[in-house]
PDB file of N, CA and C in Angstrom:
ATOM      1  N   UNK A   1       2.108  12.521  -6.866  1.00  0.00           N
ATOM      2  CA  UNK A   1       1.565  11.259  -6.419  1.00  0.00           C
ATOM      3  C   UNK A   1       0.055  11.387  -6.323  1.00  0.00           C
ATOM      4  N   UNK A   2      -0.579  10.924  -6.796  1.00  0.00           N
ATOM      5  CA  UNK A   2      -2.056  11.057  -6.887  1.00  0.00           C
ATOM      6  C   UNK A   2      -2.964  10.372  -6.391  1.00  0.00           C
ATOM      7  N   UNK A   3      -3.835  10.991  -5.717  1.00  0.00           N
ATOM      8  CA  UNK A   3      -4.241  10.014  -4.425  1.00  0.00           C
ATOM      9  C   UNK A   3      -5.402   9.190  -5.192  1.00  0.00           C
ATOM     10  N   UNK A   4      -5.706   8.107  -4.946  1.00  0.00           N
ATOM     11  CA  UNK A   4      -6.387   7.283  -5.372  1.00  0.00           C
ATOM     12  C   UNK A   4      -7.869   6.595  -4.826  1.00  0.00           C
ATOM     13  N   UNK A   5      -8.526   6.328  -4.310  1.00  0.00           N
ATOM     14  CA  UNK A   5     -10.039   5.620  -3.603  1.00  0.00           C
ATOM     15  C   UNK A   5     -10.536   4.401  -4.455  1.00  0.00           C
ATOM     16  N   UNK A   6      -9.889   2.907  -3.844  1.00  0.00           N
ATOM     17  CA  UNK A   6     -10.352   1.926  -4.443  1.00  0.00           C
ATOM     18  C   UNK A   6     -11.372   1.504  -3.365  1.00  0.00           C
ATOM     19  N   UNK A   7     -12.167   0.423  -4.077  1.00  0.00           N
ATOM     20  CA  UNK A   7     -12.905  -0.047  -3.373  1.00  0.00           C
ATOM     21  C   UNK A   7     -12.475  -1.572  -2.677  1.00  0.00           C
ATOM     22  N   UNK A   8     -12.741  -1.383  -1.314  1.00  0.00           N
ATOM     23  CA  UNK A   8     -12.347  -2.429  -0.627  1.00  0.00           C
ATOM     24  C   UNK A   8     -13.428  -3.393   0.766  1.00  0.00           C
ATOM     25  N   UNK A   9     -13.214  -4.419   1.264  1.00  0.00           N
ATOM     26  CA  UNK A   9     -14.507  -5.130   1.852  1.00  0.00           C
ATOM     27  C   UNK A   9     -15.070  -4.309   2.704  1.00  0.00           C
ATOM     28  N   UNK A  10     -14.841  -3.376   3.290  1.00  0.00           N
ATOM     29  CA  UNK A  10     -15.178  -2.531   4.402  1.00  0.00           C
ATOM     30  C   UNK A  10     -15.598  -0.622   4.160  1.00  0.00           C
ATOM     31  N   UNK A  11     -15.428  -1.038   2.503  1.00  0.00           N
ATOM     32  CA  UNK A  11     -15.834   0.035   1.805  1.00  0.00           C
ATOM     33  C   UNK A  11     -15.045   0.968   1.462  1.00  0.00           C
ATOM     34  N   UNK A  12     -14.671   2.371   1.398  1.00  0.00           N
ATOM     35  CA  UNK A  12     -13.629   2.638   0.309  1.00  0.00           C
ATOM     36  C   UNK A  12     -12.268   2.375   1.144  1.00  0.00           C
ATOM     37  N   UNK A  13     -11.544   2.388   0.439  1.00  0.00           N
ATOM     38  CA  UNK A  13      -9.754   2.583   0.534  1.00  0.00           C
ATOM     39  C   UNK A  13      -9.203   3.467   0.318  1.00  0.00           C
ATOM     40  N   UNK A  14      -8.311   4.761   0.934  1.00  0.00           N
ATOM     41  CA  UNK A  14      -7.536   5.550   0.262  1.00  0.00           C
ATOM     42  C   UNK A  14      -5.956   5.099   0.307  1.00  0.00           C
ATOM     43  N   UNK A  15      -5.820   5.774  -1.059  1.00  0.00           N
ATOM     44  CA  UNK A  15      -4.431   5.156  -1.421  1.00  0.00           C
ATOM     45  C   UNK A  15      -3.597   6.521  -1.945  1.00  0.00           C
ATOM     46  N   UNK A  16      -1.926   6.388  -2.104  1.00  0.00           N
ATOM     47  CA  UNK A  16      -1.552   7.171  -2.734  1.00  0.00           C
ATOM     48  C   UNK A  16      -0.805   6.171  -4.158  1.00  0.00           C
ATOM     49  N   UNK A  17      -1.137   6.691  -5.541  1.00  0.00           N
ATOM     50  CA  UNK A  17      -0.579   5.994  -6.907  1.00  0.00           C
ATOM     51  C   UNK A  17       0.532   6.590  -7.470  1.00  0.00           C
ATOM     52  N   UNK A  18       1.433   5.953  -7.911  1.00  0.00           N
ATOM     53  CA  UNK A  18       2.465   6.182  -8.259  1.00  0.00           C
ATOM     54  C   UNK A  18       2.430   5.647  -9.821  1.00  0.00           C
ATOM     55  N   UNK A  19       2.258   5.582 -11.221  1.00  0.00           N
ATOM     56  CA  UNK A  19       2.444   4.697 -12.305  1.00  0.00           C
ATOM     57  C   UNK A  19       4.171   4.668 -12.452  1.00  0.00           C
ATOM     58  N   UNK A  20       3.962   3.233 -13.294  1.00  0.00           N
ATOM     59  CA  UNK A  20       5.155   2.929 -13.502  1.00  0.00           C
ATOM     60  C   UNK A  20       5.945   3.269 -14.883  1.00  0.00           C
ATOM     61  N   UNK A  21       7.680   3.908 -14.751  1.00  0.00           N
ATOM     62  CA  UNK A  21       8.323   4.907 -15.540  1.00  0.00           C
ATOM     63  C   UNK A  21       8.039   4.308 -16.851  1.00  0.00           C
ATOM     64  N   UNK A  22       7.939   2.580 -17.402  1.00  0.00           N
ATOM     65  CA  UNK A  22       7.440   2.094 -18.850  1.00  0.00           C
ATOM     66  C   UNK A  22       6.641   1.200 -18.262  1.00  0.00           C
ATOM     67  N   UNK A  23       5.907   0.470 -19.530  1.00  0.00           N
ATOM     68  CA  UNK A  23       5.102  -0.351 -19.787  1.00  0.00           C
ATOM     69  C   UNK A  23       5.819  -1.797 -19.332  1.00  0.00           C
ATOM     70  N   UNK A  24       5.164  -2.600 -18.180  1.00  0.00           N
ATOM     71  CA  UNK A  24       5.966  -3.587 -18.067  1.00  0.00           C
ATOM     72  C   UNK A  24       6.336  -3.824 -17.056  1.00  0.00           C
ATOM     73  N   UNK A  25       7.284  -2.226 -15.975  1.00  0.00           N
ATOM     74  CA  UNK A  25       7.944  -2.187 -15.061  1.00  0.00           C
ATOM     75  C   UNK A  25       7.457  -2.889 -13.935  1.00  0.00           C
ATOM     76  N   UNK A  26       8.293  -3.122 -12.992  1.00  0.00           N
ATOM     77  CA  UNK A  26       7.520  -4.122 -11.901  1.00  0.00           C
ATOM     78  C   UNK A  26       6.666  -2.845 -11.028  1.00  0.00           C
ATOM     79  N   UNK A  27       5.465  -3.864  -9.880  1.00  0.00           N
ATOM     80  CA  UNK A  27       4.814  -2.899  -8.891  1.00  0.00           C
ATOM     81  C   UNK A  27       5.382  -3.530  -7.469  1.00  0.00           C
ATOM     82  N   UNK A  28       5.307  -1.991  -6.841  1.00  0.00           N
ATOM     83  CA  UNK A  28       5.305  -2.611  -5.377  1.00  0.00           C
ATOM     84  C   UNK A  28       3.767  -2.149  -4.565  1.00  0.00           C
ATOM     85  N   UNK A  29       3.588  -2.930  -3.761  1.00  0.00           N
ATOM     86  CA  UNK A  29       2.482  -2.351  -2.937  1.00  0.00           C
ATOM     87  C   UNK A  29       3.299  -1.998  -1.245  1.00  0.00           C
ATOM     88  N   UNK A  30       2.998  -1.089  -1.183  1.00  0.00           N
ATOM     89  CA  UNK A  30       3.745  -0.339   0.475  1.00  0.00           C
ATOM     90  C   UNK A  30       2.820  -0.621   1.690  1.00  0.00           C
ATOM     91  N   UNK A  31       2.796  -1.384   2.635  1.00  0.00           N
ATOM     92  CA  UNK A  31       1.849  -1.455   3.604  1.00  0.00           C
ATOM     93  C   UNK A  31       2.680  -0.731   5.222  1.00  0.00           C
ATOM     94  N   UNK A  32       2.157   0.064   5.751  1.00  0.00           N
ATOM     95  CA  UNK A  32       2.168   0.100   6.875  1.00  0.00           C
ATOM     96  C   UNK A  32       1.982  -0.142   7.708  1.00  0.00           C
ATOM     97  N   UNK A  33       2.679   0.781   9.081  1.00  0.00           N
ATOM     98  CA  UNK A  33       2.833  -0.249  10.479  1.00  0.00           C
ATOM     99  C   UNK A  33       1.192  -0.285  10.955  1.00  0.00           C
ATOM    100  N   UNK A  34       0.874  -0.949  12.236  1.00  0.00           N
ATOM    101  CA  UNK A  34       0.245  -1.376  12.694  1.00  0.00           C
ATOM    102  C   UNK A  34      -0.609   0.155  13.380  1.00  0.00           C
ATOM    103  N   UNK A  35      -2.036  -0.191  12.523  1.00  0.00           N
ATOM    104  CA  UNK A  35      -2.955   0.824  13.013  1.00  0.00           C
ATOM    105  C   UNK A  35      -3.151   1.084  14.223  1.00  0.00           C
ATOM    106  N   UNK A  36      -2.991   0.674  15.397  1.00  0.00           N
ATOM    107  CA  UNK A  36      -3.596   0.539  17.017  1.00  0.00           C
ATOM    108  C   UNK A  36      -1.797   1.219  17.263  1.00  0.00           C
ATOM    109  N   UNK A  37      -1.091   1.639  16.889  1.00  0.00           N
ATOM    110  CA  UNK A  37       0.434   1.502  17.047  1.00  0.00           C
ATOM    111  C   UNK A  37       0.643   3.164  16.059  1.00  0.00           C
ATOM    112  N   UNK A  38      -0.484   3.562  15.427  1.00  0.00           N
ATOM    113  CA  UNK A  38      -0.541   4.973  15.085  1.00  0.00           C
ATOM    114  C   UNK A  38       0.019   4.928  13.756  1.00  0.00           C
ATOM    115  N   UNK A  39      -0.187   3.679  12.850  1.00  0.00           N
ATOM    116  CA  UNK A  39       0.620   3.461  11.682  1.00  0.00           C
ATOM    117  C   UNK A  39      -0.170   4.241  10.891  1.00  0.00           C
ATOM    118  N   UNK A  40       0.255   4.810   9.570  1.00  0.00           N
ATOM    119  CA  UNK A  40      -0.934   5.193   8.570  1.00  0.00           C
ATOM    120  C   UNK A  40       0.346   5.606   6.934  1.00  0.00           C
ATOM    121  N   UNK A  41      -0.426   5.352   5.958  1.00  0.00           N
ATOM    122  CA  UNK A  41       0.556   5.642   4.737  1.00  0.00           C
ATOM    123  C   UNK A  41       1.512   6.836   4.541  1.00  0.00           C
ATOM    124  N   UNK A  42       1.605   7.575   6.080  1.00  0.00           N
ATOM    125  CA  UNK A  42       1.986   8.972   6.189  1.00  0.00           C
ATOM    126  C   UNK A  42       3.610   8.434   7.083  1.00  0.00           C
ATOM    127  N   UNK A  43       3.771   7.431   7.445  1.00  0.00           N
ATOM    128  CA  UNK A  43       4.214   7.294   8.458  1.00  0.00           C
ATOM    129  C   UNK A  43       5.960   7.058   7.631  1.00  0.00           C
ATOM    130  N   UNK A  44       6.453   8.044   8.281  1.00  0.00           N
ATOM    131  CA  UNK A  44       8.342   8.162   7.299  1.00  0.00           C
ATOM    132  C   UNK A  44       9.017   7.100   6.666  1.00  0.00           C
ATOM    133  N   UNK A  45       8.935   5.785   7.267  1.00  0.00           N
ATOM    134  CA  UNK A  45       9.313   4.856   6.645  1.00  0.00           C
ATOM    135  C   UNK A  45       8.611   4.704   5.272  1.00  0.00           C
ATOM    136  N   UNK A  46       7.169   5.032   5.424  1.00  0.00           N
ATOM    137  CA  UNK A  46       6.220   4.175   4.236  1.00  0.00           C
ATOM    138  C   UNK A  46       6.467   4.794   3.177  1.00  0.00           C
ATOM    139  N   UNK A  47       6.677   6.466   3.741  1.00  0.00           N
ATOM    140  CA  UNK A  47       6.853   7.579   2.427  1.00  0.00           C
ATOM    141  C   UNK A  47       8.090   7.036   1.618  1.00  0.00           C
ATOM    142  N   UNK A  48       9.056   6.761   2.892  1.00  0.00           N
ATOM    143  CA  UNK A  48      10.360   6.379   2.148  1.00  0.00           C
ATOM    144  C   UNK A  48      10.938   5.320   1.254  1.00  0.00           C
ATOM    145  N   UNK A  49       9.706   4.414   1.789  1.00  0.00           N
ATOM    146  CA  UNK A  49       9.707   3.550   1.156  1.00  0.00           C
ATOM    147  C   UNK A  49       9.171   3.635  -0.461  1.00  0.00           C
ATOM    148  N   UNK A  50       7.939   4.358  -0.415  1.00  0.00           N
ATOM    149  CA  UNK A  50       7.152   4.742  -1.609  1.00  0.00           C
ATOM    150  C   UNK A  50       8.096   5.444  -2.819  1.00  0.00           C
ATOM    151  N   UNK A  51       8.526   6.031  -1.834  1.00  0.00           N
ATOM    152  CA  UNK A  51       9.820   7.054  -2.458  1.00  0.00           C
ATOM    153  C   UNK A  51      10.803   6.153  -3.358  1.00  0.00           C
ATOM    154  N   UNK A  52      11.093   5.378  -2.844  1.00  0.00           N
ATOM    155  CA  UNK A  52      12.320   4.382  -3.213  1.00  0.00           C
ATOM    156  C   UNK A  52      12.092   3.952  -4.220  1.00  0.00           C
ATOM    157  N   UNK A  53      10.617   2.771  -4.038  1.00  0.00           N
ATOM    158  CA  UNK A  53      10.072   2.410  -5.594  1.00  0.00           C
ATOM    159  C   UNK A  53       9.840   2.865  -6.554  1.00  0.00           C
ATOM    160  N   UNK A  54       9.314   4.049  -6.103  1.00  0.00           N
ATOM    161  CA  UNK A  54       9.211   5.285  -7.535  1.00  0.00           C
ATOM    162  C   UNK A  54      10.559   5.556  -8.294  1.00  0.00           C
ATOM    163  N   UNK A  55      11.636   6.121  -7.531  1.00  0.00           N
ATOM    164  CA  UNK A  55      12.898   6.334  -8.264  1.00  0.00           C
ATOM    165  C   UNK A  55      13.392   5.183  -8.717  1.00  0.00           C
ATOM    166  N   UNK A  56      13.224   4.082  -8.593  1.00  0.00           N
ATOM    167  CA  UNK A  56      13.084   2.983  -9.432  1.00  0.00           C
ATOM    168  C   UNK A  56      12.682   2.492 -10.676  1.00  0.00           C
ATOM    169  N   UNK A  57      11.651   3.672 -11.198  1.00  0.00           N
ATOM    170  CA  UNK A  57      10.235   2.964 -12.081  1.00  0.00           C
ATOM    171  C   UNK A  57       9.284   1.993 -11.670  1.00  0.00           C
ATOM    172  N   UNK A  58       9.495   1.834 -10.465  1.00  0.00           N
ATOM    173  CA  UNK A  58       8.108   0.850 -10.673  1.00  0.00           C
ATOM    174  C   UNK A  58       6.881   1.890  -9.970  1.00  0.00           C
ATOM    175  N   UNK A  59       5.191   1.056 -10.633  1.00  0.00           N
ATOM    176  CA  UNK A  59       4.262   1.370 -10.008  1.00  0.00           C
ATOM    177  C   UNK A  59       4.044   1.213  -8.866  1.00  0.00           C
ATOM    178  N   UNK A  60       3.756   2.321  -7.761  1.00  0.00           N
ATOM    179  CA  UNK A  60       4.042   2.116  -6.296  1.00  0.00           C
ATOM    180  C   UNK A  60       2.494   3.074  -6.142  1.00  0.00           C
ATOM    181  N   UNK A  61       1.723   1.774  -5.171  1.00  0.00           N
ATOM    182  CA  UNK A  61       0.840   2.073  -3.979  1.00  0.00           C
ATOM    183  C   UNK A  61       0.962   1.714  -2.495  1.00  0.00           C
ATOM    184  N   UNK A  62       0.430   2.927  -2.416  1.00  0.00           N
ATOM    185  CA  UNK A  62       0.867   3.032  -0.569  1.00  0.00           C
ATOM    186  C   UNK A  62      -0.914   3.480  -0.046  1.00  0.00           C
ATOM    187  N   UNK A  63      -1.061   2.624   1.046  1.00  0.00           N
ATOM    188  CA  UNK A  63      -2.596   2.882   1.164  1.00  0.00           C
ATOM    189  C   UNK A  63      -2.566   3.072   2.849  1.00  0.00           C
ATOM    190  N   UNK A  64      -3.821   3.386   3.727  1.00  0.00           N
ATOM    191  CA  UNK A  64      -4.591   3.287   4.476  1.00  0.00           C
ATOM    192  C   UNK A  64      -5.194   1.910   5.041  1.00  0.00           C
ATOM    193  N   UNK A  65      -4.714   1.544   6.088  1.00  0.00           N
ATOM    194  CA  UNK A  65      -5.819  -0.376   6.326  1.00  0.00           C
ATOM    195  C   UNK A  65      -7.023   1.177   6.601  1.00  0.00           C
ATOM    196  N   UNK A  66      -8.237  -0.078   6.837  1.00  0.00           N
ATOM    197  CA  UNK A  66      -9.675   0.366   7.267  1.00  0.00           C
ATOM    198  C   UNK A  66      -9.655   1.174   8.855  1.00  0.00           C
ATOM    199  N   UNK A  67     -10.199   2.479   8.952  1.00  0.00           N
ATOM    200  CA  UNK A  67     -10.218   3.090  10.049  1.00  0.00           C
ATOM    201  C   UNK A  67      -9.149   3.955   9.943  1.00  0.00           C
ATOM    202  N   UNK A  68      -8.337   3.866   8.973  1.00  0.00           N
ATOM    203  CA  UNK A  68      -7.469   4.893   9.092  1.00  0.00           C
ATOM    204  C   UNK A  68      -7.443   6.282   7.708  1.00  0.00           C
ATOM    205  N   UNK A  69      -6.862   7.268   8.364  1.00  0.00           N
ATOM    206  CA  UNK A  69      -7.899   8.317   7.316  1.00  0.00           C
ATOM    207  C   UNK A  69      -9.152   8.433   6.817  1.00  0.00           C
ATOM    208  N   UNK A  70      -8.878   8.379   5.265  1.00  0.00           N
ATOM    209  CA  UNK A  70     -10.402   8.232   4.737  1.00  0.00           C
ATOM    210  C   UNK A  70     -10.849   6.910   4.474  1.00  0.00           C
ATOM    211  N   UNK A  71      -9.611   5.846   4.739  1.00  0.00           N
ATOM    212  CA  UNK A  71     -10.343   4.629   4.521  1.00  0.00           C
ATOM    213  C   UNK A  71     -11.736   4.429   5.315  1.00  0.00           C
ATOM    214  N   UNK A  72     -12.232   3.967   5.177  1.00  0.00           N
ATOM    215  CA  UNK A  72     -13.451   3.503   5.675  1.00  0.00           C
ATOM    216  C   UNK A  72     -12.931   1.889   6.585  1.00  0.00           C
ATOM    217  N   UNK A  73     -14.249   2.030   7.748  1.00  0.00           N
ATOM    218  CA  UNK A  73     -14.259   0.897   8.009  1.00  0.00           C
ATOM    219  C   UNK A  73     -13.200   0.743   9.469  1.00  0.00           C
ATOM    220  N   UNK A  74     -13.198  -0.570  10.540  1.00  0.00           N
ATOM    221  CA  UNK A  74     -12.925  -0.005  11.754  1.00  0.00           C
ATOM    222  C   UNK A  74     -11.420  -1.077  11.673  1.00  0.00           C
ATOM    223  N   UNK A  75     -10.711  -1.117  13.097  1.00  0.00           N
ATOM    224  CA  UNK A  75      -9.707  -1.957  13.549  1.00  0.00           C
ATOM    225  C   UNK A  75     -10.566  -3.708  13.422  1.00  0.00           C
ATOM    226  N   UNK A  76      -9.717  -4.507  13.033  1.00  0.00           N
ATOM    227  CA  UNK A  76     -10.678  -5.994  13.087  1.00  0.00           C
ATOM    228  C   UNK A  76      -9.563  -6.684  12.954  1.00  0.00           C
ATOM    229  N   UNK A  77      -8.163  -6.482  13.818  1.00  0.00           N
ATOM    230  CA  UNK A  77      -7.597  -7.404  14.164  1.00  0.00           C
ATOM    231  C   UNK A  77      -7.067  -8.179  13.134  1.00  0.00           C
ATOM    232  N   UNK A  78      -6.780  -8.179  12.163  1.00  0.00           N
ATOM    233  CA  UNK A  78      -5.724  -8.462  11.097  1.00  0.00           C
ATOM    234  C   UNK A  78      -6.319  -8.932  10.352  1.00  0.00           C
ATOM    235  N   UNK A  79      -7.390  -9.455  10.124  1.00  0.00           N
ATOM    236  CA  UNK A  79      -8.333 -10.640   9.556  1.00  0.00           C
ATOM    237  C   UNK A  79      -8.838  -9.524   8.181  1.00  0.00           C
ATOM    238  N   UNK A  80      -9.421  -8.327   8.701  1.00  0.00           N
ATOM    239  CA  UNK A  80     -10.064  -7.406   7.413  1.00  0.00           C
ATOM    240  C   UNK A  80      -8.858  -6.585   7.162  1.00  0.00           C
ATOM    241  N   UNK A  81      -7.439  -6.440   7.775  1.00  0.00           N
ATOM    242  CA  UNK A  81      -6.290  -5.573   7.199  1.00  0.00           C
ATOM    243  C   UNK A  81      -5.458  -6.741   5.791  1.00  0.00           C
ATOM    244  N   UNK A  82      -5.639  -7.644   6.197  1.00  0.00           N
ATOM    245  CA  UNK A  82      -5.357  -8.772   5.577  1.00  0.00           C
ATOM    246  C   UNK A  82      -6.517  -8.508   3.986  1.00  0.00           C
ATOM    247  N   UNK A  83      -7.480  -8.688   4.132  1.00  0.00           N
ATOM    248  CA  UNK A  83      -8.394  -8.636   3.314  1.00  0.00           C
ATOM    249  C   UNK A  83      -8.412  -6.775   2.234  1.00  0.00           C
ATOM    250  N   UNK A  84      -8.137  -6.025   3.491  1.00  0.00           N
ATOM    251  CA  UNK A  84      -7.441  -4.479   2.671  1.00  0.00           C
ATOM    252  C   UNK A  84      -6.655  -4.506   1.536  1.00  0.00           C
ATOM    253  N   UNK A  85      -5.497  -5.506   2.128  1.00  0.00           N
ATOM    254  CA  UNK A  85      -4.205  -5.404   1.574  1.00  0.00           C
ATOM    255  C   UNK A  85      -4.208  -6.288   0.237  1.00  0.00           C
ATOM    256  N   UNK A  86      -4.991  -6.997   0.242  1.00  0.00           N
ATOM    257  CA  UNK A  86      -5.489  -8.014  -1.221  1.00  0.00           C
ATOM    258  C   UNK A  86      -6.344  -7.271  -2.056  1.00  0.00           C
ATOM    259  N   UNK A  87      -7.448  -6.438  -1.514  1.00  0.00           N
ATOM    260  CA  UNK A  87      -7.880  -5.148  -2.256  1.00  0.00           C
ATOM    261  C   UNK A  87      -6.982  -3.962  -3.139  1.00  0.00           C
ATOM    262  N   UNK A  88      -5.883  -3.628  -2.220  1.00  0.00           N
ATOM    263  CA  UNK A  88      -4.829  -2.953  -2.814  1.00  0.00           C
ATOM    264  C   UNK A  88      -3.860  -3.944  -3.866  1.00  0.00           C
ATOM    265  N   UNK A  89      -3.821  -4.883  -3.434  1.00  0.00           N
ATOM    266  CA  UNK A  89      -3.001  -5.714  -5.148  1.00  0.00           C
ATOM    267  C   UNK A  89      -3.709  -5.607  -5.907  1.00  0.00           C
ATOM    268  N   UNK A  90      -5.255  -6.036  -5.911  1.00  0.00           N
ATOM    269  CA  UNK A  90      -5.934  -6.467  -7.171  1.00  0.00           C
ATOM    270  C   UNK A  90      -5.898  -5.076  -7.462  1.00  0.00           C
ATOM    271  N   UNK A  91      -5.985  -3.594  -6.810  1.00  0.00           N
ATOM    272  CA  UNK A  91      -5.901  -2.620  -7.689  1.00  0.00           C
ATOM    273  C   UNK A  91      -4.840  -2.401  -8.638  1.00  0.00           C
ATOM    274  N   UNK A  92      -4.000  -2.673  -7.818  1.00  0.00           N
ATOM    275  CA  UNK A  92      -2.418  -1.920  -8.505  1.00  0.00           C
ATOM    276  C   UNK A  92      -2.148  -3.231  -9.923  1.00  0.00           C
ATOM    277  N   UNK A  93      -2.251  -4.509  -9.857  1.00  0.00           N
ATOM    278  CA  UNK A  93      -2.502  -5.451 -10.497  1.00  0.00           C
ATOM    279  C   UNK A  93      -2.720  -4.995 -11.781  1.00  0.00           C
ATOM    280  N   UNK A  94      -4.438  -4.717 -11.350  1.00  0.00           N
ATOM    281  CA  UNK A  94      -5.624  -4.377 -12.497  1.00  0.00           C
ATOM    282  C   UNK A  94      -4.964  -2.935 -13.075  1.00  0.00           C
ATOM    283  N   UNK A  95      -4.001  -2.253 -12.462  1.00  0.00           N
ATOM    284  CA  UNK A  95      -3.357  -0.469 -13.442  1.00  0.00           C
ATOM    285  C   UNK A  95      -2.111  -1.397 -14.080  1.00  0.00           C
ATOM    286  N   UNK A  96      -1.939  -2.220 -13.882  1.00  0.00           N
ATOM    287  CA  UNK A  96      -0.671  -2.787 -14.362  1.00  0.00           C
ATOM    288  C   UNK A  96      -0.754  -4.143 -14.720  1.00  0.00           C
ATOM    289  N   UNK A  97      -1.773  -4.088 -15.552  1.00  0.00           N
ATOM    290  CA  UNK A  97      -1.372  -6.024 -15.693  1.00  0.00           C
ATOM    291  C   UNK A  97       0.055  -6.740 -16.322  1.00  0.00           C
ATOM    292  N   UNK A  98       0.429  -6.080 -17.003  1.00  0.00           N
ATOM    293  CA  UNK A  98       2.042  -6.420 -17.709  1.00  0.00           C
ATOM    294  C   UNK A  98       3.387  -6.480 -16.866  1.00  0.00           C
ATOM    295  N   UNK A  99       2.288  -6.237 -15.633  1.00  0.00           N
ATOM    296  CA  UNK A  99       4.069  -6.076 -14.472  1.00  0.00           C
ATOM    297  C   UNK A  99       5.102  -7.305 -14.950  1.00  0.00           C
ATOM    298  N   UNK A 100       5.992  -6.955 -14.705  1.00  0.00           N
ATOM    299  CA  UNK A 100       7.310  -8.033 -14.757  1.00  0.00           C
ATOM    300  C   UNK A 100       7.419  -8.804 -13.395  1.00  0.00           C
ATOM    301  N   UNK A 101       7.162  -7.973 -11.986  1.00  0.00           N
ATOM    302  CA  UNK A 101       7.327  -8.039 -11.163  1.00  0.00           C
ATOM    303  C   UNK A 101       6.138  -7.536  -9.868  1.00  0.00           C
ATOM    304  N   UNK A 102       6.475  -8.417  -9.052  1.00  0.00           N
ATOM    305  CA  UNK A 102       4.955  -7.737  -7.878  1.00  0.00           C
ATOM    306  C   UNK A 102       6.059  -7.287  -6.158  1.00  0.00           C
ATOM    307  N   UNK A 103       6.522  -6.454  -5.637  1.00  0.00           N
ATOM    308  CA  UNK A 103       6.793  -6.407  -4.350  1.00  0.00           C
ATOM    309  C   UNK A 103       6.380  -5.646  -3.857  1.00  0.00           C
ATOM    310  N   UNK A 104       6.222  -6.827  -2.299  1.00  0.00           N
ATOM    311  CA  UNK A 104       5.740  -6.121  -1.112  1.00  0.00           C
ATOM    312  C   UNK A 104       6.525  -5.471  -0.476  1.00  0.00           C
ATOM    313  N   UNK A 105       6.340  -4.412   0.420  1.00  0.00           N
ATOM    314  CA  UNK A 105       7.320  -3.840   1.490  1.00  0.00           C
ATOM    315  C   UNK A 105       6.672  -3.208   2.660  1.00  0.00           C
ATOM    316  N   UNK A 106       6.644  -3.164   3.815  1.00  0.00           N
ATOM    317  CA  UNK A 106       6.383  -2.510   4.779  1.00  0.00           C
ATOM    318  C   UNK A 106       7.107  -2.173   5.828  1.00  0.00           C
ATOM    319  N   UNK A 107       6.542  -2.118   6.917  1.00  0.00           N
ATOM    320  CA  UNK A 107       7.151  -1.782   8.634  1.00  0.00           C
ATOM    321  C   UNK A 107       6.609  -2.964   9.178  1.00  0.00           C
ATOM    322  N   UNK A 108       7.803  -3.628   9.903  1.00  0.00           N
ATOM    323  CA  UNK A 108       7.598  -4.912  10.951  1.00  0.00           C
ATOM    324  C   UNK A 108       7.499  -3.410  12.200  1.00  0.00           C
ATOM    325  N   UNK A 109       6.124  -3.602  12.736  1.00  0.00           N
ATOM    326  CA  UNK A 109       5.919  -2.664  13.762  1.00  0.00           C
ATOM    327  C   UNK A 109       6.490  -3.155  15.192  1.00  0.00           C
ATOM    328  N   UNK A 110       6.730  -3.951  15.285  1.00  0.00           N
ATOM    329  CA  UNK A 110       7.349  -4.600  16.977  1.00  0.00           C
ATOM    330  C   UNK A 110       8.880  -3.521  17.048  1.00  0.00           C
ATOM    331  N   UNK A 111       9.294  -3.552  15.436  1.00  0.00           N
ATOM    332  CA  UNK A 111      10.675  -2.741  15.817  1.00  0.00           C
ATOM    333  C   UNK A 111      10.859  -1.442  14.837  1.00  0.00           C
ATOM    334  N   UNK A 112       9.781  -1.259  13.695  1.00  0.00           N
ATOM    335  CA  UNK A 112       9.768   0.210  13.334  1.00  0.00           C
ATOM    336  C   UNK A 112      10.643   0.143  12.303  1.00  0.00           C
ATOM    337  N   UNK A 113      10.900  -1.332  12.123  1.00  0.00           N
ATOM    338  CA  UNK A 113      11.687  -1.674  11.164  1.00  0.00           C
ATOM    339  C   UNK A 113      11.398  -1.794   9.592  1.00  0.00           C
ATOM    340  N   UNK A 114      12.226  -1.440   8.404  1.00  0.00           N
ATOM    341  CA  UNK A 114      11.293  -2.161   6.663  1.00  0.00           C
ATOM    342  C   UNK A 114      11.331  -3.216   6.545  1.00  0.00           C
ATOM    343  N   UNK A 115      10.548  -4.171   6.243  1.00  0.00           N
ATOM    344  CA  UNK A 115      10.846  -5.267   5.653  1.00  0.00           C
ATOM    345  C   UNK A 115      10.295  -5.328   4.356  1.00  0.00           C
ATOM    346  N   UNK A 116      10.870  -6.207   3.385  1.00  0.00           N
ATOM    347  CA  UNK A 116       9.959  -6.649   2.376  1.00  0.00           C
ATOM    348  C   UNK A 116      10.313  -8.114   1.896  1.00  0.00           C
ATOM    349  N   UNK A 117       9.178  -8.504   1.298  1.00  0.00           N
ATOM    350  CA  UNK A 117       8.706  -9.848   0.951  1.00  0.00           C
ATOM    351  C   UNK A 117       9.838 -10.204  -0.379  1.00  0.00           C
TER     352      UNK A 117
END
C-alpha cells in the first residue's frame, strides 16, 4: 500500500493508495472516525475497511483529515474535514478517471460503527 501526499486546503494530506486490480474498476475513498475522538487512517475499522476494497479490485484511499499525522493543518470543526475529504476524491478521481464506480465508506464515530454511502 503506498503511502501517498496530496495536496489539500490546509496544505499537505497523507494518504495510504491502493490502485485498482483493471482499468475501469470502481474507487472507494475510506474516511475515518472523528479526529477529537482519536480517529486516524490507522484506526481497525478503516484498515479493514481499506482491506475490503482492495480484495475487491477497486482503487482504495484511506487518508488523514488535517492535524492528524503528517497531514498538515489543525481541528476546524467539520467545515475544513469536509473540504479534506473533497481533496481526497479529486485525487483518487484524477488516478482513476475511468472508474465505473465512486464509494464512500467510513466510521459513524457516535457508535464505532462502518457505514457507507
Amino acid at each position: 500500500m503506498p503511502e501517498v501526499i496530496f495536496p489539500g486546503a490546509a496544505g499537505r494530506v497523507e494518504g495510504r493508495y491502493q490502485e485498482p486490480s483493471k482499468e475501469g474498476a470502481p474507487i472507494a475513498l475510506i474516511l475515518h472516525g472523528h479526529p477529537r475522538a482519536g480517529g486516524s487512517m490507522q484506526d481497525r475499522v478503516t484498515v479493514q475497511l481499506y482491506k475490503l476494497f482492495t480484495s475487491k479490485g477497486f482503487g482504495v484511499l484511506r487518508f488523514n483529515f488535517r492535524g492528524i499525522g503528517r497531514s498538515q493543518g489543525i481541528f476546524d470543526n467539520g467545515m475544513g474535514e469536509l473540504s479534506d475529504a473533497a481533496s481526497a476524491l479529486d485525487y483518487l478521481q484524477a488516478m482513476n478517471p475511468n472508474a465505473e464506480q465512486c464509494w464512500v465508506a467510513g466510521i459513524h464515530s457516535a457508535r464505532g460503527s462502518a457505514c457507507s454511502c
